[in-house]
Protein backbone atom coordinates (compact mmCIF):
# COMPACT_ATOMS: atom_id res chain seq x y z
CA UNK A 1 9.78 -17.97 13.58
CA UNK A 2 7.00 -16.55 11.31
CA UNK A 3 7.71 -15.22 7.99
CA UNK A 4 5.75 -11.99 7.89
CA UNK A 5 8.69 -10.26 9.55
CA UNK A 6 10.75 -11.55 6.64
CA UNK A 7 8.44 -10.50 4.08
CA UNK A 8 7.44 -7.02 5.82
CA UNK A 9 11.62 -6.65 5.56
CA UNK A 10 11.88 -7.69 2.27
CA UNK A 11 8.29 -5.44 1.33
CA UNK A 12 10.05 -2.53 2.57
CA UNK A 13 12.92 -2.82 0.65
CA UNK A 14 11.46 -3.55 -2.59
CA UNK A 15 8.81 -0.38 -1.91
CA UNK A 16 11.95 1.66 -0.99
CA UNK A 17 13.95 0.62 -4.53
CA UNK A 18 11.16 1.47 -6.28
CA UNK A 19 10.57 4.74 -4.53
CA UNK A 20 14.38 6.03 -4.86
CA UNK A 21 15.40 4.74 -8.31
CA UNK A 22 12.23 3.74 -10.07
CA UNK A 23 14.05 3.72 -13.27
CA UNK A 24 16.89 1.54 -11.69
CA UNK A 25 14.70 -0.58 -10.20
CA UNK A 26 12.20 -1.19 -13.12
CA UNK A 27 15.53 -1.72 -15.29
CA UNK A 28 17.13 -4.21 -12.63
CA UNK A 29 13.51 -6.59 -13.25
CA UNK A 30 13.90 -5.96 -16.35
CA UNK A 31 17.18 -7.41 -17.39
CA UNK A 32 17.00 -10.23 -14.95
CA UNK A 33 13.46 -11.50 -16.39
CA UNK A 34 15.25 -11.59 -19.60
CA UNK A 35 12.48 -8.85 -20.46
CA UNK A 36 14.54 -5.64 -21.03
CA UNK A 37 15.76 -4.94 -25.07
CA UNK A 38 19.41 -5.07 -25.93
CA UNK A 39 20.17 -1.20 -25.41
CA UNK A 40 23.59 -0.27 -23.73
CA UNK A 41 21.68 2.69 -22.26
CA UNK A 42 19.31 0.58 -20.99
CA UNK A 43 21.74 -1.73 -19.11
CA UNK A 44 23.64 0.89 -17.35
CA UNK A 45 20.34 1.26 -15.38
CA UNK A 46 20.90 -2.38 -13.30
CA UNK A 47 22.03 -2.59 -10.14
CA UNK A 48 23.24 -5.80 -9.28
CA UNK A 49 22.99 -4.80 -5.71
CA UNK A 50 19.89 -4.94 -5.46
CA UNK A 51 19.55 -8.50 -6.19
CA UNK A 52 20.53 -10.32 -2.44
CA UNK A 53 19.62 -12.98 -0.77
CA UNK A 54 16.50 -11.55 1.35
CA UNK A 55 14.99 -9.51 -1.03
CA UNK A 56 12.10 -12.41 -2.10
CA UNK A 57 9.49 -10.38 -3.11
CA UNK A 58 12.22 -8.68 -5.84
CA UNK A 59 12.84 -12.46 -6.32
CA UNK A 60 9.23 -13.43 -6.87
CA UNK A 61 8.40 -10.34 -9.19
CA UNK A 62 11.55 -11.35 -11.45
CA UNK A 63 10.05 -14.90 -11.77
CA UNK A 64 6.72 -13.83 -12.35
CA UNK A 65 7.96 -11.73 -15.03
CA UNK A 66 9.84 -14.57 -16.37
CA UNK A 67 6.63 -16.94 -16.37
CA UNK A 68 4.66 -14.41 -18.47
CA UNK A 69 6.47 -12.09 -20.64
């Protein structure tokens, strides 16, 4: 089994998040790079949902943040 259908999935879904709820989605990195500022206001923003299993490249952008900011 090749990955590119995994990643196309898991492309989609991250393009899709962002598309929908950029603000969510932005926040949701955010917070779980350890990036976003102590603000109530700001935390209501996360979804925890969107943090599964298959969604990699949402993985791989929160540990890229985390590596660099």
């Amino acid at each position: 089994m090749s990955l590119t259908p995994l990643l196309f999935r898991s492309l989609l879904r991250l393009l899709m998040s962002l598309l929908t709820e950029p603000a969510a989605s932005v926040a949701t990195l955010l917070y779980y790079s350890d990036n976003l500022p102590q603000n109530i206001i700001w935390e209501r923003l996360v979804r925890h949902e969107m943090l599964d299993q298959e969604n990699y490249l949402f993985h791989f952008l929160i540990n890229f943040l985390r590596c660099f900011c």
